[in-house]
C-alpha atoms as a PDB file:
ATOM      1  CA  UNK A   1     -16.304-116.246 -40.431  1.00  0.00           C
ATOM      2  CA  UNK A   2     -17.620-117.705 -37.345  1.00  0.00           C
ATOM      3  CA  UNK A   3     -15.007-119.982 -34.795  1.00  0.00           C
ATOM      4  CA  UNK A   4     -15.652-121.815 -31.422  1.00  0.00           C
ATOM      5  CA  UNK A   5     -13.906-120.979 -28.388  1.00  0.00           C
ATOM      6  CA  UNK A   6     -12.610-123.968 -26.193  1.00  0.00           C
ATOM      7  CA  UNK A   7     -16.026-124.237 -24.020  1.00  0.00           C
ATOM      8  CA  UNK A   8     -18.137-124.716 -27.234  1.00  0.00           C
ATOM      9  CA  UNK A   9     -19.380-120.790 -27.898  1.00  0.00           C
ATOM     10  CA  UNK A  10     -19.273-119.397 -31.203  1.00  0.00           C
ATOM     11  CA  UNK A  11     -18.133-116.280 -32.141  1.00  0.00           C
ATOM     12  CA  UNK A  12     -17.588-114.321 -34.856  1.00  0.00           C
ATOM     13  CA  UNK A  13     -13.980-113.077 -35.719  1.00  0.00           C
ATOM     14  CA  UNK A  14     -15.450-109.249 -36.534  1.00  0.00           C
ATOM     15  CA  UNK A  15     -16.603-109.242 -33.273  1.00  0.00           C
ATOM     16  CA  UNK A  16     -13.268-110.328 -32.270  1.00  0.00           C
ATOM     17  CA  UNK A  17     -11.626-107.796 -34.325  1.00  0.00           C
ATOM     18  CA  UNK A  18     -13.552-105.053 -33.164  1.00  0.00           C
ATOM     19  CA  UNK A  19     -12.712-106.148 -29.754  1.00  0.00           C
ATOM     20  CA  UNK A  20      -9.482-105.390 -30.127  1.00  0.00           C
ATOM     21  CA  UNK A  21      -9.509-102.610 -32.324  1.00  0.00           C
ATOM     22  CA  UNK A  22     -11.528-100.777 -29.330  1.00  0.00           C
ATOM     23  CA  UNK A  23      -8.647-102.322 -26.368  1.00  0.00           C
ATOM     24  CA  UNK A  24      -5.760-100.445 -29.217  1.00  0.00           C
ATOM     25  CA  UNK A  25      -8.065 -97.412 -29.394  1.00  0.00           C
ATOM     26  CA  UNK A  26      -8.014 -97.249 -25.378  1.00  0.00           C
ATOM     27  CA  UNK A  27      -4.670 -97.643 -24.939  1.00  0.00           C
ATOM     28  CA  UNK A  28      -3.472 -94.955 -27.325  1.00  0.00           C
ATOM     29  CA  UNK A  29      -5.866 -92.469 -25.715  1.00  0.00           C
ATOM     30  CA  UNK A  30      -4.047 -92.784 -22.629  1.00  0.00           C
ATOM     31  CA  UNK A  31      -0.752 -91.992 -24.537  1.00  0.00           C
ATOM     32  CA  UNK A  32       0.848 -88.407 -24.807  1.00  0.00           C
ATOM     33  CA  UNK A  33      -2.216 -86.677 -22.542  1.00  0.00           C
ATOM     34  CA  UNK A  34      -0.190 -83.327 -22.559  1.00  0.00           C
ATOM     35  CA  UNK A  35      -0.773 -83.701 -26.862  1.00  0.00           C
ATOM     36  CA  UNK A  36       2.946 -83.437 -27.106  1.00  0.00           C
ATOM     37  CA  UNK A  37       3.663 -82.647 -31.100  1.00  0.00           C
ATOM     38  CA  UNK A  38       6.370 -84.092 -33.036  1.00  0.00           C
ATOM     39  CA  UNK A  39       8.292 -81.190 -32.921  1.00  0.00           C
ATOM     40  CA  UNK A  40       7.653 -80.690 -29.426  1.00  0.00           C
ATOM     41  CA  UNK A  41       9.470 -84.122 -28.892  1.00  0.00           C
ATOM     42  CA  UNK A  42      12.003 -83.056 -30.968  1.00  0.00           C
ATOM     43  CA  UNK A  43      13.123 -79.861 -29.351  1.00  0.00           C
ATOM     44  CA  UNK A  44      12.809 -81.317 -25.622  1.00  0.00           C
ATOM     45  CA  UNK A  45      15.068 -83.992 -26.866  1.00  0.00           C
ATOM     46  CA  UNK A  46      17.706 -81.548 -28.308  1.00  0.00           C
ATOM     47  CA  UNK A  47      17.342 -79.020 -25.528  1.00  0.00           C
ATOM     48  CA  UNK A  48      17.950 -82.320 -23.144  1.00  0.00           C
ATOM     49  CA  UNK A  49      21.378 -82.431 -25.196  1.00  0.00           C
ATOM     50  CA  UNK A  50      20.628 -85.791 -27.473  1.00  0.00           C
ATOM     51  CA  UNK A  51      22.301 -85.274 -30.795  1.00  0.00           C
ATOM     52  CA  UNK A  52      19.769 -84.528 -33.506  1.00  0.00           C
ATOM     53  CA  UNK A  53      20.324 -87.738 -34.804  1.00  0.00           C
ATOM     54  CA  UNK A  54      19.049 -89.416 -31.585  1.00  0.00           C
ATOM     55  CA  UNK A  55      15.988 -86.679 -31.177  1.00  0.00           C
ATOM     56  CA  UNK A  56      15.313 -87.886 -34.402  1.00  0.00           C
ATOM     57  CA  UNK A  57      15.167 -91.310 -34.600  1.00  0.00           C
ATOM     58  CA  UNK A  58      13.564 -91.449 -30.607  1.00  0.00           C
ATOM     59  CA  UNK A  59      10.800 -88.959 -32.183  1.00  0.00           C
ATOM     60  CA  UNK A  60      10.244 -90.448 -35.272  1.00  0.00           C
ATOM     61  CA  UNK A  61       9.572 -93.877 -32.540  1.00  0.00           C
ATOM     62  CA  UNK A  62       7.206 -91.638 -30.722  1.00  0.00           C
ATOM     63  CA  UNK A  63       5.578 -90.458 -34.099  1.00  0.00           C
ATOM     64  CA  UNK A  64       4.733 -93.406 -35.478  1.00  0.00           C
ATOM     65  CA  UNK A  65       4.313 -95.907 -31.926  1.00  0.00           C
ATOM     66  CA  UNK A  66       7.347 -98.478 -33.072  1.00  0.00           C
ATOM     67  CA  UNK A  67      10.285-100.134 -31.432  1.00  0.00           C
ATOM     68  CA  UNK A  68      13.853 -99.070 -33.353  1.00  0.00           C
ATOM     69  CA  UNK A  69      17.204 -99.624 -32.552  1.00  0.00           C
ATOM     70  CA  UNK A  70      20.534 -98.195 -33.983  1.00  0.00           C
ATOM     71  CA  UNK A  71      23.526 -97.418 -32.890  1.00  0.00           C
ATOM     72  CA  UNK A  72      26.531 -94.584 -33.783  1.00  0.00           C
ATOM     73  CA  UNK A  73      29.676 -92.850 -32.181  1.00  0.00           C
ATOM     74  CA  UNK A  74      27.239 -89.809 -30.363  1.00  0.00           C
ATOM     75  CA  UNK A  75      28.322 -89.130 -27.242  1.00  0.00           C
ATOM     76  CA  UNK A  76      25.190 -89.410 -24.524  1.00  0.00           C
ATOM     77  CA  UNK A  77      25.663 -88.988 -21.005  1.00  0.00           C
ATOM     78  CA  UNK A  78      24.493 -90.459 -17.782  1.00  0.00           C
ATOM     79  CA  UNK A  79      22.449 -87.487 -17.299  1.00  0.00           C
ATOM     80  CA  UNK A  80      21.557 -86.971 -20.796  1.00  0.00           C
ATOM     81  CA  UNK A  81      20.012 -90.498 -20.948  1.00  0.00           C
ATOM     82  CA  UNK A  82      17.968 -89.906 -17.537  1.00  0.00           C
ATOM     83  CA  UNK A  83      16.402 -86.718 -18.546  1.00  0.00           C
ATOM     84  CA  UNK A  84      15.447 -88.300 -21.720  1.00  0.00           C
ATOM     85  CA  UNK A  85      13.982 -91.060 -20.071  1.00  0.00           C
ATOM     86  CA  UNK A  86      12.033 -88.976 -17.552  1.00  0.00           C
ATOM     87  CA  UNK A  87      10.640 -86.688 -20.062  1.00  0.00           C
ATOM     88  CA  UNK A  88       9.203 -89.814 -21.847  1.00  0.00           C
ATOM     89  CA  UNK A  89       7.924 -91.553 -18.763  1.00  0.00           C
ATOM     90  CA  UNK A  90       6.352 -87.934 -17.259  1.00  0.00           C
ATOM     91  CA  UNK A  91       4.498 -87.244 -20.637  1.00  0.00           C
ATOM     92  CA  UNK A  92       3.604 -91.117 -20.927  1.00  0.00           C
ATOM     93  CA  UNK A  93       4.778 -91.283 -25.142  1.00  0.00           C
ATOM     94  CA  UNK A  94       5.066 -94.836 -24.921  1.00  0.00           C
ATOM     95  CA  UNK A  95       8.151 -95.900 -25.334  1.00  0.00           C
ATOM     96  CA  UNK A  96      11.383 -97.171 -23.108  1.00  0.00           C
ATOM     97  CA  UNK A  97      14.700 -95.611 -24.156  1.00  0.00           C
ATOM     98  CA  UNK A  98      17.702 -97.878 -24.009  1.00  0.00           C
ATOM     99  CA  UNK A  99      21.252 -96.722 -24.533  1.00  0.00           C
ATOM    100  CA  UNK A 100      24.603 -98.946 -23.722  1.00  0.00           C
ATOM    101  CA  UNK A 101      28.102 -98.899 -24.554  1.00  0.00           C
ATOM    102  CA  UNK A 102      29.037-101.207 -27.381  1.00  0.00           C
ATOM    103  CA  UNK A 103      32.394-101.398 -28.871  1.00  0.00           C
ATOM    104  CA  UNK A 104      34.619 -99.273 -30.778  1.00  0.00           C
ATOM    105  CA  UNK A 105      32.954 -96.256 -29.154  1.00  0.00           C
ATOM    106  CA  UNK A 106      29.639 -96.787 -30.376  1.00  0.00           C
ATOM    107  CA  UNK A 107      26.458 -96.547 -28.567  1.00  0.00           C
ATOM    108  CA  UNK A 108      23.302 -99.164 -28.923  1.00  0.00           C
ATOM    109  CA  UNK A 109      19.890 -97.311 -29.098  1.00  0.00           C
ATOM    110  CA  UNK A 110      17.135 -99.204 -28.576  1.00  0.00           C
ATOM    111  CA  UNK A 111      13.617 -97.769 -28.098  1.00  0.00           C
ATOM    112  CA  UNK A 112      10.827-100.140 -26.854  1.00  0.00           C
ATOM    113  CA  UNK A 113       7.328 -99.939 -26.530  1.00  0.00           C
ATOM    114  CA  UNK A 114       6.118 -99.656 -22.924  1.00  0.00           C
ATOM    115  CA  UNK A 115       3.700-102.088 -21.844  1.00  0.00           C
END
């Protein structure tokens, strides 16, 4: 299939398609360059002191390069949240972690993907 861009140049959308492909490629080659497993993820979360729930669910975002959010009565604390966030920025995963205080007692999770 073949398209025209606004100054008149055609183009073919496979080329188009392979463009990007190759930008998606490039990007996820700069993520995780310490080749940080799953489990690795999962027990630096833990040790951090993020129920396993949490570890979970932020890994599984990791794992699998999605946004997620949930929420639940696990307790997470100031501290908690910042080495968790550090530990994600410092080994460039990809992802933003998010935590407030709803109601009730329950937490909002909300992983993003970093831009």
């Amino acid at each position: 299939m073949t398209m025209g861009l606004s100054d008149g140049t055609i183009v073919s959308m496979s080329g188009f398609k392979q463009e990007l492909l190759e930008k998606r490629a490039e990007a996820a080659a700069s993520l995780n360059p310490n080749k940080l497993s799953g489990q690795a993820v999962l027990a630096e979360l833990k040790t951090i002191g993020l129920s396993k729930l949490d570890a979970e669910l932020v890994t599984d975002c990791v794992n699998v390069h999605k946004a997620c959010v949930w929420q639940n009565t696990d307790e997470v604390s100031d501290a908690q949240l910042a080495a968790a966030k550090k530990f994600l920025q410092d080994n460039r995963l990809g992802v933003i972690l998010e935590v407030t205080a709803g109601r009730f007692g329950k937490y909002i999770w909300e992983v993003k993907l970093a831009k």
